[in-house]
C-alpha atoms as a PDB file:
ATOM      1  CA  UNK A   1     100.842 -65.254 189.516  1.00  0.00           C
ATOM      2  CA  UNK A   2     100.472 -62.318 191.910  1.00  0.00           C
ATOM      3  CA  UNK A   3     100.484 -62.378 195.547  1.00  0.00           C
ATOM      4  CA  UNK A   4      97.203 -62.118 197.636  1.00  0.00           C
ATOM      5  CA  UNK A   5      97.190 -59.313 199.655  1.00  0.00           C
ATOM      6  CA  UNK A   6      95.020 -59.545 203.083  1.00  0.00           C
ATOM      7  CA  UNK A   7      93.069 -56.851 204.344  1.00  0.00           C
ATOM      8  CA  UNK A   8      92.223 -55.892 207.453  1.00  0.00           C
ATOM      9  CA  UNK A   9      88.179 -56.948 207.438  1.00  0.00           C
ATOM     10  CA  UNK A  10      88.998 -58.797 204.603  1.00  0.00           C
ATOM     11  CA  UNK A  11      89.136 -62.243 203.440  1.00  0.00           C
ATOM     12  CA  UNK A  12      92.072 -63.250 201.302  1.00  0.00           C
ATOM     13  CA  UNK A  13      91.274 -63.598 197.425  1.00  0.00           C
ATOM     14  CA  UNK A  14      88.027 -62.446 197.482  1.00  0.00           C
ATOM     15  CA  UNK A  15      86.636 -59.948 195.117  1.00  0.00           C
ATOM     16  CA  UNK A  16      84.627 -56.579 194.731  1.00  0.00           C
ATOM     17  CA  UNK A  17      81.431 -57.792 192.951  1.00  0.00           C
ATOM     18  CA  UNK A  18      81.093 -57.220 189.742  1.00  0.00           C
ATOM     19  CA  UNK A  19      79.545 -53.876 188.354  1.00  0.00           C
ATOM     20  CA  UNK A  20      76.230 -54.053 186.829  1.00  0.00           C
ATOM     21  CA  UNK A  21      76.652 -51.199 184.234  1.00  0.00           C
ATOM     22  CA  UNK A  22      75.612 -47.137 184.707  1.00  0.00           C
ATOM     23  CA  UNK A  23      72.783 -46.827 186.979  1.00  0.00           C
ATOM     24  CA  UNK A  24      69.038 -46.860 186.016  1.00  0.00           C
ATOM     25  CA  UNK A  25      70.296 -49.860 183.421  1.00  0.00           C
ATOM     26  CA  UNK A  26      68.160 -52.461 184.972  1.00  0.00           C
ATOM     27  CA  UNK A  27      64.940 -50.241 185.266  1.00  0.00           C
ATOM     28  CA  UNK A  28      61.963 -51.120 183.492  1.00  0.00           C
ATOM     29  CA  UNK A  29      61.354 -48.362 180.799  1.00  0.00           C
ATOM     30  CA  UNK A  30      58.096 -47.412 182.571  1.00  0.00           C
ATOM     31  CA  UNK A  31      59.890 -46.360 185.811  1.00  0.00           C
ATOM     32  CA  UNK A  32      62.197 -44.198 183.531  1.00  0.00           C
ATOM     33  CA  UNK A  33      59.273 -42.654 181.789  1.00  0.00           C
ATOM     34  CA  UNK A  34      57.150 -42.057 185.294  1.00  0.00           C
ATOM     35  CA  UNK A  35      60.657 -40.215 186.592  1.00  0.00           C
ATOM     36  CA  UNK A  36      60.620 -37.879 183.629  1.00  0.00           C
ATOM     37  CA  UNK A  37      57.927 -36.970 183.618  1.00  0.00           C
ATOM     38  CA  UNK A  38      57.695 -36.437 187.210  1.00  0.00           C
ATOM     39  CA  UNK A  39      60.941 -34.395 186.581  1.00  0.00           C
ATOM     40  CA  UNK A  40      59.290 -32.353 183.974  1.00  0.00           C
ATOM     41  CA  UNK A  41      56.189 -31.706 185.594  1.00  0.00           C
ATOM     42  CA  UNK A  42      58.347 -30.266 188.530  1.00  0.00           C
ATOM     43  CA  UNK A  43      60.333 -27.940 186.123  1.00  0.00           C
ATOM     44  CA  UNK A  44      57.247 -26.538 185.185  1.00  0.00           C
ATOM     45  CA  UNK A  45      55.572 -25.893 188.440  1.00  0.00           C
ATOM     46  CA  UNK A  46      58.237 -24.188 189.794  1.00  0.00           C
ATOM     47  CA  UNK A  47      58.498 -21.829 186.044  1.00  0.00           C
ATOM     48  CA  UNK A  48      55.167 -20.672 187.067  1.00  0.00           C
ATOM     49  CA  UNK A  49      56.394 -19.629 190.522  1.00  0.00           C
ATOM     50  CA  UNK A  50      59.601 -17.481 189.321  1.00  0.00           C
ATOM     51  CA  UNK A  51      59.261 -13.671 189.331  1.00  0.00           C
ATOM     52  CA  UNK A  52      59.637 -12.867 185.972  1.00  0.00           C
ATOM     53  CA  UNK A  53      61.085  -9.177 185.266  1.00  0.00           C
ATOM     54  CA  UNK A  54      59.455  -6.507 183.843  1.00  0.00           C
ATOM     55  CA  UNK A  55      60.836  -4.940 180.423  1.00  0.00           C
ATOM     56  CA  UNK A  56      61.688  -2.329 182.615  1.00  0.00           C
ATOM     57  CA  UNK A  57      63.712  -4.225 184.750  1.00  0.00           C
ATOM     58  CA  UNK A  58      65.392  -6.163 181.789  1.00  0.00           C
ATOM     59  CA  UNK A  59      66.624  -3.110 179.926  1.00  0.00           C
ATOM     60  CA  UNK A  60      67.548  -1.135 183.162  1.00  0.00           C
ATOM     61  CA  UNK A  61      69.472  -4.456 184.041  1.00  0.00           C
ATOM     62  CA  UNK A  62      70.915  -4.792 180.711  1.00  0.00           C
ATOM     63  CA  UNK A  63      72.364  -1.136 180.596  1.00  0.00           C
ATOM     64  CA  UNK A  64      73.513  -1.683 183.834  1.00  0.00           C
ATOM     65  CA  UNK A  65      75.627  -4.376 182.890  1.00  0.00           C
ATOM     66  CA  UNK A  66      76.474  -2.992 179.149  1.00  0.00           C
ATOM     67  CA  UNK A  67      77.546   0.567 181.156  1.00  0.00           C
ATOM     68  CA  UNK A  68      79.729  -1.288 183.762  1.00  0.00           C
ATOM     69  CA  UNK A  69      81.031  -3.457 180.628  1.00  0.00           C
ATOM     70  CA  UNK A  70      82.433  -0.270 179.405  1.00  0.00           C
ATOM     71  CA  UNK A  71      83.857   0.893 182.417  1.00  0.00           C
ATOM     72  CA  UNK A  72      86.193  -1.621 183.428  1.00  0.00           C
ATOM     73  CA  UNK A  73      86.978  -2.028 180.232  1.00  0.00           C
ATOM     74  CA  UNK A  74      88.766   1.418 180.185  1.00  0.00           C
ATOM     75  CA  UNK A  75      90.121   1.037 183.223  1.00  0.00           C
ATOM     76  CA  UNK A  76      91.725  -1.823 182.648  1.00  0.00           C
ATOM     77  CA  UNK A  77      93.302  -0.220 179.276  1.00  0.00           C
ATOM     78  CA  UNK A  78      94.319   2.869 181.351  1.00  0.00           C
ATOM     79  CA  UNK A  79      96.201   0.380 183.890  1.00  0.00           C
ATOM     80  CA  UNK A  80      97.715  -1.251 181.402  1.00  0.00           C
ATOM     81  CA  UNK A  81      98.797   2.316 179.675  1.00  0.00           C
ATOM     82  CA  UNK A  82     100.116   3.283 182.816  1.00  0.00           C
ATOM     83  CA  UNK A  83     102.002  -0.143 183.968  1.00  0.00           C
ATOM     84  CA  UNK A  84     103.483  -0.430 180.333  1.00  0.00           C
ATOM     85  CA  UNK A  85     104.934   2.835 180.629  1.00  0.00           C
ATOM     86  CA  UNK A  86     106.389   2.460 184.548  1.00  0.00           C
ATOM     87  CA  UNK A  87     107.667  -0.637 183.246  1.00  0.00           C
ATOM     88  CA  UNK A  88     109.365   1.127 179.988  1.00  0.00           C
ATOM     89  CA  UNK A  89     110.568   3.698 182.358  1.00  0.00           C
ATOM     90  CA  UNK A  90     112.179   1.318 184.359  1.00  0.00           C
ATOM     91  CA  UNK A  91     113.803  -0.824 181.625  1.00  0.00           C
ATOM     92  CA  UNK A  92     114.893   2.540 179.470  1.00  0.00           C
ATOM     93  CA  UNK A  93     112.581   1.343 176.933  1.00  0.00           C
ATOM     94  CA  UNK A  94     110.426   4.391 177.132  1.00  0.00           C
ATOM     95  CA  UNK A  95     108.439   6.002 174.985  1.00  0.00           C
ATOM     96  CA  UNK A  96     107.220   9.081 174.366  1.00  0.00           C
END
């Protein structure tokens, strides 16, 4: 049998009551159904207030990101180059 332990602000041997399973369990299904749909109803009001892009934006955005892609891309290859041949250098495994 194992030993009570007391609490400060606690009785001895009492418990934590008992869970009642993940929450919205008890909840008629008409509640549920009144919060989606609330839910959805907000997702589409605030759709209709975003600022969409134009298809100028979108492709000046998209080369944008495609262009910078690129770039660090060789950079980081060039630093790598360059590091892998310091550290060759250093270790006399160098080559030419």
């Amino acid at each position: 049998m194992k030993p009570t332990i007391n609490r400060p602000g606690k009785p001895a041997g009492t418990r934590a009551p008992a869970s009642r399973g993940p929450a919205g369990a008890g909840t008629p299904s008409n509640v549920r159904s009144a919060n989606a749909q609330a839910f959805v109803t907000g997702v589409i009001s605030e759709m209709k207030r975003v600022t969409w892009p134009t298809r100028e934006e979108w492709v000046t955005a998209t080369l944008l990101t495609i262009g910078l892609v690129v770039v660090v891309g060789l950079y980081t290859a060039a630093a790598d180059h360059l590091f892998g041949w310091l550290v060759g250098l250093v270790t006399g495994n160098a080559t030419r």
